[in-house]
Protein backbone atom coordinates (compact mmCIF):
# COMPACT_ATOMS: atom_id res chain seq x y z
CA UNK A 1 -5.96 1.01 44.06
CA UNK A 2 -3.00 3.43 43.95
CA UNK A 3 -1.85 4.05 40.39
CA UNK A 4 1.94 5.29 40.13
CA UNK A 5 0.95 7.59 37.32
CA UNK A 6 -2.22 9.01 39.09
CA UNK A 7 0.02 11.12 41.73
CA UNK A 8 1.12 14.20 40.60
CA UNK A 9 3.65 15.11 43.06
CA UNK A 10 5.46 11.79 41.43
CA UNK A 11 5.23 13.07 37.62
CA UNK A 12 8.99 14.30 37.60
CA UNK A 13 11.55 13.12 35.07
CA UNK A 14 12.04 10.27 33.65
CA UNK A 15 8.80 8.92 36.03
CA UNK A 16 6.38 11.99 34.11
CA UNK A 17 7.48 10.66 30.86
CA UNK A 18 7.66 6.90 31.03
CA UNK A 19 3.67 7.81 32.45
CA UNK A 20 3.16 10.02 29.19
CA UNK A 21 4.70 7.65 26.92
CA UNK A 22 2.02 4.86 28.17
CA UNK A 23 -0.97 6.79 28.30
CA UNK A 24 -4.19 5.17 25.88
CA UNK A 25 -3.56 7.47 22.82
CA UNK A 26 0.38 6.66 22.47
CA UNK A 27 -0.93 2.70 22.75
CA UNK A 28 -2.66 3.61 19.46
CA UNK A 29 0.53 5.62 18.16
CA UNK A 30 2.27 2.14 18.23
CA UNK A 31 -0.85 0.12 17.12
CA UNK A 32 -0.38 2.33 14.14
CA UNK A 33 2.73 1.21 12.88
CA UNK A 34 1.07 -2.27 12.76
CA UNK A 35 -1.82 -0.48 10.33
CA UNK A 36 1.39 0.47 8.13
CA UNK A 37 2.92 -2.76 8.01
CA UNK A 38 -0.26 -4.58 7.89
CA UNK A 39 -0.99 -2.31 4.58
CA UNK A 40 2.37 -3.13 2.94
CA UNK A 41 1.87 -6.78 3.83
CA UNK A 42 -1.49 -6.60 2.06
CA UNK A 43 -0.60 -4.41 -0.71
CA UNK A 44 2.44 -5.48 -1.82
CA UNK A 45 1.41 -8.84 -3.27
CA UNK A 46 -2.27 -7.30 -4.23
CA UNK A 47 -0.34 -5.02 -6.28
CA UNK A 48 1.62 -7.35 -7.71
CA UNK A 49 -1.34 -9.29 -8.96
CA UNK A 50 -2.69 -6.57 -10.31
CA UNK A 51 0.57 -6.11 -11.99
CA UNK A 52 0.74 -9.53 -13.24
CA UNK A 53 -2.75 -9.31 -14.85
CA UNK A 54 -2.14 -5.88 -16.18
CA UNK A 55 1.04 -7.25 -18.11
CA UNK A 56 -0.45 -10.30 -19.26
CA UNK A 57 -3.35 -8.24 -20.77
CA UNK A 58 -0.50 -5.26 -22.36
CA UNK A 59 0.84 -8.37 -23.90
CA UNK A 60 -2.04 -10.45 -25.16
CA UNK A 61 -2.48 -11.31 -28.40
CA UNK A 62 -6.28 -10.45 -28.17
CA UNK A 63 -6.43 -6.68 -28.81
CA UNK A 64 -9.17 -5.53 -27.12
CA UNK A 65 -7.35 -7.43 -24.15
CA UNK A 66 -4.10 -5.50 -24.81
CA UNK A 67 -5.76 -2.22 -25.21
CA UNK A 68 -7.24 -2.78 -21.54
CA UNK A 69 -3.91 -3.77 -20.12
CA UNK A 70 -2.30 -0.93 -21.47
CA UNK A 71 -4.55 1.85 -20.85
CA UNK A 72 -4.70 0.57 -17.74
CA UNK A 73 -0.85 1.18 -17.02
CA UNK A 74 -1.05 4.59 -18.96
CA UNK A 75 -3.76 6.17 -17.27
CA UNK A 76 -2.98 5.20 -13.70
CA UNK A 77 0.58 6.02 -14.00
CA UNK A 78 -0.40 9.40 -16.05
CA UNK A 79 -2.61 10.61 -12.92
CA UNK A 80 -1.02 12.27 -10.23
CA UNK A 81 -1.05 10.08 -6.75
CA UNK A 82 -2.69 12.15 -4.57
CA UNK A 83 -5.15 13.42 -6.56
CA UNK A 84 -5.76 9.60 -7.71
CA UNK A 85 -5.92 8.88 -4.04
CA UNK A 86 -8.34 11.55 -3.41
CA UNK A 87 -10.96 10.65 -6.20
CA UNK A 88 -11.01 7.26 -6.49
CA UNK A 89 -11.67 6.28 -2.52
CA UNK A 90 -14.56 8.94 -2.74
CA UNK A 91 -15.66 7.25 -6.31
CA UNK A 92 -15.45 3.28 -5.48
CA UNK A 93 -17.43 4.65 -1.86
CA UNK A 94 -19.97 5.92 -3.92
CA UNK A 95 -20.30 3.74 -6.17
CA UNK A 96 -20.57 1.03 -3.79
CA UNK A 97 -23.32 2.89 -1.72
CA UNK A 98 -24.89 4.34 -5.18
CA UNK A 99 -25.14 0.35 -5.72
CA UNK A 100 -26.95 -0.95 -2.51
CA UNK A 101 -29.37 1.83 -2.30
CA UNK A 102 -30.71 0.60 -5.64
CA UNK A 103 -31.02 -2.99 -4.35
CA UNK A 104 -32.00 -2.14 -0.85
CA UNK A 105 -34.29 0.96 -1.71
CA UNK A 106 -36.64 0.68 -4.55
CA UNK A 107 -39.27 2.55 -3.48
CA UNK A 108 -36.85 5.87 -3.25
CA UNK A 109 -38.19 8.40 -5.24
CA UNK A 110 -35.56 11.67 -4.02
CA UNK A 111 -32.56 12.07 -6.37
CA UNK A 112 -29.49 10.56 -4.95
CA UNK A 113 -27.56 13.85 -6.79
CA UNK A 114 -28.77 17.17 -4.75
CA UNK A 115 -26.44 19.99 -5.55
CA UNK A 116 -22.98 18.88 -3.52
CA UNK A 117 -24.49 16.06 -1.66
CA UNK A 118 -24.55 12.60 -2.42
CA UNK A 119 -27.82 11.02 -0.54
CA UNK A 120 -28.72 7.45 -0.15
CA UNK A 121 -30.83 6.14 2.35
CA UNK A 122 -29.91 4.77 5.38
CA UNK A 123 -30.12 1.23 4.63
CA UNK A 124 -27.12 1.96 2.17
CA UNK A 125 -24.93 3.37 4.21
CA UNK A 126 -21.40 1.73 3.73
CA UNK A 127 -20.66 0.92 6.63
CA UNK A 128 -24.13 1.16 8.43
CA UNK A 129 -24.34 3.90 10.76
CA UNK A 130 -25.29 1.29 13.39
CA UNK A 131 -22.23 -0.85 12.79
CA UNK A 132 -19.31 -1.01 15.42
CA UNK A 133 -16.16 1.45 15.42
CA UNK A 134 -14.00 -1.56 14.29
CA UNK A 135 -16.61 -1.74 10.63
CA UNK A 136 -15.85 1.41 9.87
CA UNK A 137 -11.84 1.45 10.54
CA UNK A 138 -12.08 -2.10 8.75
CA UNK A 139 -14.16 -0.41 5.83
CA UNK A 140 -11.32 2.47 5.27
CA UNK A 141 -8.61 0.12 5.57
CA UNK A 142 -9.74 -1.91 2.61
CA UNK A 143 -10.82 1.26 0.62
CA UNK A 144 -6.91 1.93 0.94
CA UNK A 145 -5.52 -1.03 0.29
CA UNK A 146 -7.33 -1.26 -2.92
CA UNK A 147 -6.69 1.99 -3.88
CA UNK A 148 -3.04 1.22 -2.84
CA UNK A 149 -2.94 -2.08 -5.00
CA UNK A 150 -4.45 0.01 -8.14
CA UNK A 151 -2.05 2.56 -8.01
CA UNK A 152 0.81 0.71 -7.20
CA UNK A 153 -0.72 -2.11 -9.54
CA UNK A 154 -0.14 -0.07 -12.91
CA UNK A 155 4.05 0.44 -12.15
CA UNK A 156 4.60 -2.98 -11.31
CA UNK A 157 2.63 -3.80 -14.83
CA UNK A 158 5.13 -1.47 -16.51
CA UNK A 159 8.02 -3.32 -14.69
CA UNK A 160 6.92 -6.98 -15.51
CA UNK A 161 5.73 -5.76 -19.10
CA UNK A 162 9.71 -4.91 -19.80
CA UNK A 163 11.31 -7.62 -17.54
CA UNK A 164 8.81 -10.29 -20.12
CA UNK A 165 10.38 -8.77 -23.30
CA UNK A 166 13.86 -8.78 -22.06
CA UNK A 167 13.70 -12.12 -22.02
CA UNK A 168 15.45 -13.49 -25.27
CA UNK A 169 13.03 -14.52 -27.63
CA UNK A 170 15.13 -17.29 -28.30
CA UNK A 171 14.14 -19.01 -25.06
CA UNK A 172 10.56 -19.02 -26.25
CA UNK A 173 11.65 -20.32 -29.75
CA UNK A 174 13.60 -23.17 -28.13
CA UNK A 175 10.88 -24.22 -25.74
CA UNK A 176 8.25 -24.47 -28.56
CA UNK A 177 10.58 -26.39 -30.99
CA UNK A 178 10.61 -29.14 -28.32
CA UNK A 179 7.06 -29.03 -28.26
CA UNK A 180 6.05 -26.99 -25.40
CA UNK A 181 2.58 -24.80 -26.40
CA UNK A 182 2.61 -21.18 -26.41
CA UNK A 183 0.98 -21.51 -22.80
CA UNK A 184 3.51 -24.18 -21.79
CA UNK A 185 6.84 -21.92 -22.60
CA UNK A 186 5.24 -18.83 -21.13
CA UNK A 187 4.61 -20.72 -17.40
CA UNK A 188 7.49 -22.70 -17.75
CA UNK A 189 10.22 -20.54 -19.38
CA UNK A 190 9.36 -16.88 -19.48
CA UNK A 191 8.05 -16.23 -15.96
CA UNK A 192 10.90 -17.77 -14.04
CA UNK A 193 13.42 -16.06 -16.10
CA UNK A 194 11.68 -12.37 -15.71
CA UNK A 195 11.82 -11.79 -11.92
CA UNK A 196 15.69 -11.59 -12.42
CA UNK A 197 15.02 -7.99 -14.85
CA UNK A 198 11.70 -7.41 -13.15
CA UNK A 199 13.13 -7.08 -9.68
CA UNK A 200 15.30 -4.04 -9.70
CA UNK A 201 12.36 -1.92 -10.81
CA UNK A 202 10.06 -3.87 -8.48
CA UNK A 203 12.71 -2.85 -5.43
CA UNK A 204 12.43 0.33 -6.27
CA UNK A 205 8.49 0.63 -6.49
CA UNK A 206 8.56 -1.45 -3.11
CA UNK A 207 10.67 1.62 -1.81
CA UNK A 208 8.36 4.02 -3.38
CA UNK A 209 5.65 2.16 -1.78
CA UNK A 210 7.00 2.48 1.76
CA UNK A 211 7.21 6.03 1.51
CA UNK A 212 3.64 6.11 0.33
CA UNK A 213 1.87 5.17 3.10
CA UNK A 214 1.79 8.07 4.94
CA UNK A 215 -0.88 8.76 2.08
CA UNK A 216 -3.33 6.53 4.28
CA UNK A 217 -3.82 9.99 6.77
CA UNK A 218 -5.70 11.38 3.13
CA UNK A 219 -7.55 8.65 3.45
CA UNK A 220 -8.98 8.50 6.62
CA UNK A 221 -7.20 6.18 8.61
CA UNK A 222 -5.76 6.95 11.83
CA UNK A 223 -1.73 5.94 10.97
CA UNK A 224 1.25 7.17 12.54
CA UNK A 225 1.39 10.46 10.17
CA UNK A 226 -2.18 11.33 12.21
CA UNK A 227 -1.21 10.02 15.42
CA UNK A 228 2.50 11.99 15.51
CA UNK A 229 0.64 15.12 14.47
CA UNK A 230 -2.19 14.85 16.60
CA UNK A 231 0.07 14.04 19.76
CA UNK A 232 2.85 16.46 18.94
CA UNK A 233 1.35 19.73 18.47
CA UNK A 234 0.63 21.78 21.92
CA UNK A 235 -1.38 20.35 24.89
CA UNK A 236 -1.99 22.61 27.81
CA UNK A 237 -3.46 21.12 31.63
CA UNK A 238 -7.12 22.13 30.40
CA UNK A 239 -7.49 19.25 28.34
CA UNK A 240 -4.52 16.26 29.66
CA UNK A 241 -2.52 15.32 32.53
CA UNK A 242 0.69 15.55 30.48
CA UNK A 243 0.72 19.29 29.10
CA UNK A 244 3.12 19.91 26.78
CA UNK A 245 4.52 22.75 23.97
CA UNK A 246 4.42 21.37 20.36
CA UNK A 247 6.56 18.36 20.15
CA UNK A 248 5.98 17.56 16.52
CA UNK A 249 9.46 17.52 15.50
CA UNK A 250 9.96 14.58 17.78
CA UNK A 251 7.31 12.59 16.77
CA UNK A 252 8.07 13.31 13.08
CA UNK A 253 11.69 12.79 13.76
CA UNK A 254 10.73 9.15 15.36
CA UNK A 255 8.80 8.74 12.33
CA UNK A 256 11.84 9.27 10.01
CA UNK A 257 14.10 7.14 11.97
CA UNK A 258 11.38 4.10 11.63
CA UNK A 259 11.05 4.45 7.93
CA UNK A 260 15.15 4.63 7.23
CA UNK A 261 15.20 1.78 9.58
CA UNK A 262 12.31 -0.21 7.54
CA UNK A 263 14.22 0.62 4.28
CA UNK A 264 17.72 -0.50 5.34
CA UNK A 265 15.92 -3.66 6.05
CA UNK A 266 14.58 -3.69 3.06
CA UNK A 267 17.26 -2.90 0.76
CA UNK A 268 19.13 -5.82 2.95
CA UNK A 269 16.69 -8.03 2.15
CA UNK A 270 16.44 -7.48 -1.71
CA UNK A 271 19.50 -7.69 -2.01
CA UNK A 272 20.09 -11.18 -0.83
CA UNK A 273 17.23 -11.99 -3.08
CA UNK A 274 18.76 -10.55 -6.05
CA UNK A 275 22.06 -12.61 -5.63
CA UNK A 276 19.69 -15.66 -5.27
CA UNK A 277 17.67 -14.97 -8.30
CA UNK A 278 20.62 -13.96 -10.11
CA UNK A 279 22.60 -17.44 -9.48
CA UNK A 280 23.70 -19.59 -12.85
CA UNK A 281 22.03 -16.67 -15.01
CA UNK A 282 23.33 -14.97 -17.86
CA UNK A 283 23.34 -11.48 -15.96
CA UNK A 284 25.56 -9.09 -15.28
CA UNK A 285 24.77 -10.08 -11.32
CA UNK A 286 25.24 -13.73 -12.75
CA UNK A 287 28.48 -13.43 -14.06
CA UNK A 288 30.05 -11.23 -11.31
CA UNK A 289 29.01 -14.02 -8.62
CA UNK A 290 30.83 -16.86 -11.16
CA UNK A 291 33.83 -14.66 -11.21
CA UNK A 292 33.78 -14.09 -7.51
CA UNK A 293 33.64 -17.83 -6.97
CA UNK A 294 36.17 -18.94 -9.76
């Protein structure tokens, strides 16, 4: 069957790069920027639940809790990103390997620590050696998405720690003198009134976030940051049909028009969320909507 891409003395123009654009590795460059928003779709509300959790242990009135909760925010947030990137997927891979081969392979008797390497036996393996492509890109995706969430995890603890004490105290007070428990007051009274002070810092980390997913190419997984750079730099006729000098710049500029793109959104949609959170409160944002509708 004749191809329209397959004849050379056709690959001209427009024609040559509506081929190149459509070849099987630029299919993958725009599968990848549904691995990034797949990530942030994930991670966003993991993170927040880690966040949660971490703020309801910072403020518990069980200390060992609150020590947890916030040593938890202080040493995540005190560790540089990258390098927390960097160790922990290699640590929780480990760990999780280091784990199975003592389950799966009693009768080992070689250390599992020689020199530099880190040896388990085969059985171990995370993902088996055995298992499809597909395991293994599934396998890295979830090492970064709970990496993601940790990291990520300890800010928005910070954030919801504050936005829970700028809530007036009085609120609480009130809700108990009518008889509401402690428990009561804090579901029913504190956490619908804190997203209105958590959610400016939360925008912001949710900003933050979006510009940290080009971390994922430390981690392994093929994303558009690995993709641009791997189809930008040079090709010559050796090694494709579509030779080329280094187009990175492109790419990368492509790249930077989809993230301010995904950020306008963003900040779009935040703010409409902020005016709606913000209705009938005693804000700032509160009171300039009542004056704008008086």
């Amino acid at each position: 069957m004749f191809s329209y891409c397959s004849d050379p003395s056709i690959l001209e123009g427009l024609s040559w790069l509506s081929c190149y654009l459509t070849t099987g590795k630029h299919m993958s460059f725009y599968v990848s920027f549904g691995t990034v928003l797949l990530l942030l779709a994930i991670t966003a509300p993991t993170a927040l639940a880690f966040g949660f959790a971490g703020a309801m242990s910072a403020r518990a009135r069980f200390a060992p809790l609150s020590w947890i909760g916030k040593g938890y925010i202080a040493i995540v947030r005190g560790v540089p990103d990258i390098a927390f990137f960097l160790f922990f997927v290699i640590a929780l891979d480990q760990a999780i390997e280091w784990s199975r081969h003592k389950l799966m392979c009693r009768d080992w008797t070689d250390p599992i620590r020689q020199g530099n390497d880190f040896v388990v036996c085969a059985e171990a393996k995370m993902p088996l050696g055995t298992a499809a492509q597909w395991v293994h890109e599934v396998y890295g995706f979830s090492l970064a998405v709970i990496t993601f969430a940790i990291v990520f995890g300890a800010f928005a603890a910070n954030v919801l720690f504050g936005a829970m004490r700028a809530v007036p105290r009085a609120q609480m007070e009130t809700a108990e003198a009518y008889g509401m428990t402690h428990r009561q007051a804090f579901w029913r009274i504190l956490v619908p009134q804190m997203w209105v002070y958590a959610l400016p810092g939360l925008s912001n980390l949710w900003m933050v976030l979006i510009k940290a997913t080009p971390l994922l190419f430390l981690l392994g997984v093929e994303d558009i940051v690995y993709w641009a750079r791997e189809m930008g730099g040079s090709k010559t006729a050796r090694f494709t049909a579509y030779p080329h000098g280094d187009w990175r710049m492109w790419y990368f500029f492509a790249l930077l028009v989809f993230y301010l793109a995904f950020t306008r959104v963003s900040e779009i949609v935040l703010d409409r969320l902020m005016k709606r959170l913000t209705h009938g409160q005693a804000t700032s944002g509160g009171e300039a909507q009542r004056r704008a509708n008086a």
